[in-house]
Protein backbone atom coordinates (compact mmCIF):
# COMPACT_ATOMS: atom_id res chain seq x y z
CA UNK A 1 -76.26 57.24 -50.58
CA UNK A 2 -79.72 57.62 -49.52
CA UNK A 3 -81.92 57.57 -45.75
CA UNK A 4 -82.27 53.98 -45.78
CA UNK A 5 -80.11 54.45 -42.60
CA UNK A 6 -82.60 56.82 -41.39
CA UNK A 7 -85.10 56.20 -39.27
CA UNK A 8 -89.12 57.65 -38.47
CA UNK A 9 -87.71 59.84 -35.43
CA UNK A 10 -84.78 60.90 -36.56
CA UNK A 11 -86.51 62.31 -39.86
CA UNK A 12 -89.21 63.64 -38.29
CA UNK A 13 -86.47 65.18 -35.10
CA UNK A 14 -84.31 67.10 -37.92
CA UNK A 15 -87.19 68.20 -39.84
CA UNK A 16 -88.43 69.84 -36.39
CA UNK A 17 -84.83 71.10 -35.64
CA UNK A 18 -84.74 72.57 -39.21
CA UNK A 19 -88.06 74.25 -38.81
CA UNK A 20 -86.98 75.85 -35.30
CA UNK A 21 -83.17 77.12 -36.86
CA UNK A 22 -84.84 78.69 -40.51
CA UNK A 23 -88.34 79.22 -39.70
CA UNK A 24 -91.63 77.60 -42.31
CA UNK A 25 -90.25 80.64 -44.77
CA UNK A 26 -86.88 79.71 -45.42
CA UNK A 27 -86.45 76.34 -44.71
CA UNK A 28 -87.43 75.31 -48.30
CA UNK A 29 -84.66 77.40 -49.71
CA UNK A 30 -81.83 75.93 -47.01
CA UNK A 31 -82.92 72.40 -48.27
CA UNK A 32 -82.22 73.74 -51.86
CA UNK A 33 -79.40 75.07 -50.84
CA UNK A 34 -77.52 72.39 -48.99
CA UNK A 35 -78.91 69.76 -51.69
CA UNK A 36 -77.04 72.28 -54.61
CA UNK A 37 -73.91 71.63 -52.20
CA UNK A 38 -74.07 68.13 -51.98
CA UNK A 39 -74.43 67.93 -55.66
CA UNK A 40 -71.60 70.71 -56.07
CA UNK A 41 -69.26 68.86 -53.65
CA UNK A 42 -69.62 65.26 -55.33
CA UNK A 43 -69.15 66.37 -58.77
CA UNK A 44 -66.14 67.76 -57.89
CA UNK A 45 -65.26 64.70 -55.96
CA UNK A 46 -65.59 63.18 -59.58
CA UNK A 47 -63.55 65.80 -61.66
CA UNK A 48 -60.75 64.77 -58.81
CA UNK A 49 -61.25 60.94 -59.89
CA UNK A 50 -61.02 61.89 -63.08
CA UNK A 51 -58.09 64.07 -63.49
CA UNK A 52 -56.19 62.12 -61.09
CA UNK A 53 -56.87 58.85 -63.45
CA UNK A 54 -56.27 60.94 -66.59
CA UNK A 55 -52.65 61.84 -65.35
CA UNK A 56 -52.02 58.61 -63.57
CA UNK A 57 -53.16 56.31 -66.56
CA UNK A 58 -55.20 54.07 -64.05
CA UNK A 59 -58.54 53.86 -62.91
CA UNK A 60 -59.56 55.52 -59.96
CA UNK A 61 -62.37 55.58 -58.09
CA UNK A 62 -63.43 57.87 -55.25
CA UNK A 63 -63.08 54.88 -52.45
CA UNK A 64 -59.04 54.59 -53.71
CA UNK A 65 -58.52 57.78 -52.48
CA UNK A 66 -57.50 56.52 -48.86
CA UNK A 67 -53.60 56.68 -49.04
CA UNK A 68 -53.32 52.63 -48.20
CA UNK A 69 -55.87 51.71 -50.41
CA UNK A 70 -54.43 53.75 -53.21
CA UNK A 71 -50.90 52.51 -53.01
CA UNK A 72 -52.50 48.75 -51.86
CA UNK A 73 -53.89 48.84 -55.58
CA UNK A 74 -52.10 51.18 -57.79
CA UNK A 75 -48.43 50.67 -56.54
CA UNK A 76 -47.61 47.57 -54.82
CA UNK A 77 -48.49 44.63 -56.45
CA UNK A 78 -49.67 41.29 -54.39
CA UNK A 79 -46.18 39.82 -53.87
CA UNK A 80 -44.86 42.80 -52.73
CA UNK A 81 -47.70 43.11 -50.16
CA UNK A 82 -47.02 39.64 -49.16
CA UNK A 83 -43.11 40.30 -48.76
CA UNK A 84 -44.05 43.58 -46.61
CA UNK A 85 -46.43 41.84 -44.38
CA UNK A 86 -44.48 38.54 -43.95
CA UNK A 87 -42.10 39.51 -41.25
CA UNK A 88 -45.00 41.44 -39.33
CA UNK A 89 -46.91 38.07 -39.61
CA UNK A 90 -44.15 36.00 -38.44
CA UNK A 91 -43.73 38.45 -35.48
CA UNK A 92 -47.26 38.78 -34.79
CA UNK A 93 -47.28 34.53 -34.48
CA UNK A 94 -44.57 34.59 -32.32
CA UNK A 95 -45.92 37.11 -29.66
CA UNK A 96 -49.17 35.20 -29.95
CA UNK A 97 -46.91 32.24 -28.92
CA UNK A 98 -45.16 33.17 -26.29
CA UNK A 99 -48.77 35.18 -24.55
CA UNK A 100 -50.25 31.77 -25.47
CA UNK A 101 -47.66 29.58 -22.92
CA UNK A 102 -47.64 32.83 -20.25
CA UNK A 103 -52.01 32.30 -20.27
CA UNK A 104 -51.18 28.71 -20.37
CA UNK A 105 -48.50 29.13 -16.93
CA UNK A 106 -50.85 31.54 -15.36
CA UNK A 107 -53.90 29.51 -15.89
CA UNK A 108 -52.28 26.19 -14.55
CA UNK A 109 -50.92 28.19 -11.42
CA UNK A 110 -54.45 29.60 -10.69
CA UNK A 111 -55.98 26.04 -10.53
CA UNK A 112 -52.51 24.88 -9.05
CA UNK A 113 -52.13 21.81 -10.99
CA UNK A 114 -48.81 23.18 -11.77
CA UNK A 115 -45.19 23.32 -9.81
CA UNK A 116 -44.96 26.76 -8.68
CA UNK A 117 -41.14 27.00 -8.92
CA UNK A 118 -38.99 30.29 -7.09
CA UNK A 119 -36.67 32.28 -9.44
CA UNK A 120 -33.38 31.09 -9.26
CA UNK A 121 -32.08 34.63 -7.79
CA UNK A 122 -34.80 33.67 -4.91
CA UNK A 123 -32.51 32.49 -1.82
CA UNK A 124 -35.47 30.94 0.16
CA UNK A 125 -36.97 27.99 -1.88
CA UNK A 126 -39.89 26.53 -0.58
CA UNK A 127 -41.24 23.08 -1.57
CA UNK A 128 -43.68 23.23 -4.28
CA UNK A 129 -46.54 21.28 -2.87
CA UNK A 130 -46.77 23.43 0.07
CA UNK A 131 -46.49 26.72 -1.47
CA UNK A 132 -49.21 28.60 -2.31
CA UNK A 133 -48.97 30.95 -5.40
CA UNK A 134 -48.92 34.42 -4.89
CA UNK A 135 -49.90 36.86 -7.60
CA UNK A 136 -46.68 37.95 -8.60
CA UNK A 137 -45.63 34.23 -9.34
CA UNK A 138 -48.35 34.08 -11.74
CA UNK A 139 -47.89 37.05 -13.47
């Protein structure tokens, strides 16, 4: 973690914002400060790691903390992952189906190179060629 992300104006814009909030007198001491923080608040970010792979008897690191990635790695193993996600795939393909034949439909009826059949509860049928369709035929 560093300011590569950082850029020349934003640097110089917080350093500016810093000076206005503490003043030239303190602002040394706030960067000392917040840096003691940062170093406070990731070593106990590694303690947590540690402990936590201690009394789980794996190794953890600080990005398998995320509740899916932990129990993606540490609990299911790749065939179970696969058995979870297979019906959700085969769903997923058919929806993508089925909106793949209604874009199909709707497409063809917008250039009307297709039949524009009524619904069979419609009592007045008109002939194909001559209708025109409407938007709630294609949709």
């Amino acid at each position: 973690m560093g300011l590569e992300n950082l850029g020349g104006w934003e640097f110089i814009v917080i350093v500016l914002v810093g000076l206005f909030i503490f003043g030239p007198d303190r602002l040394p001491k706030a960067i000392s400060d917040g840096m003691r923080m940062l170093r406070n608040v990731r070593q106990m970010a590694r303690n947590a790691t540690g402990d936590l792979s201690r009394e789980l008897g794996t190794d953890i690191q600080l990005e398998d903390l995320h509740p899916k990635a932990f129990l993606r790695k540490h609990l299911l193993s790749e065939a179970d992952e696969a058995a979870l996600r297979r019906p959700l795939q085969d769903i997923v393909g058919e929806v993508r189906g089925v909106a793949d034949t209604v874009k199909r439909d709707a497409q063809a009826a917008a250039n009307g190179t297709a039949a524009v059949t009524p619904a069979p509860s419609s009592p007045a049928a008109q002939p194909a060629a001559a209708a025109r369709p409407s938007w709630d035929d294609v949709t």
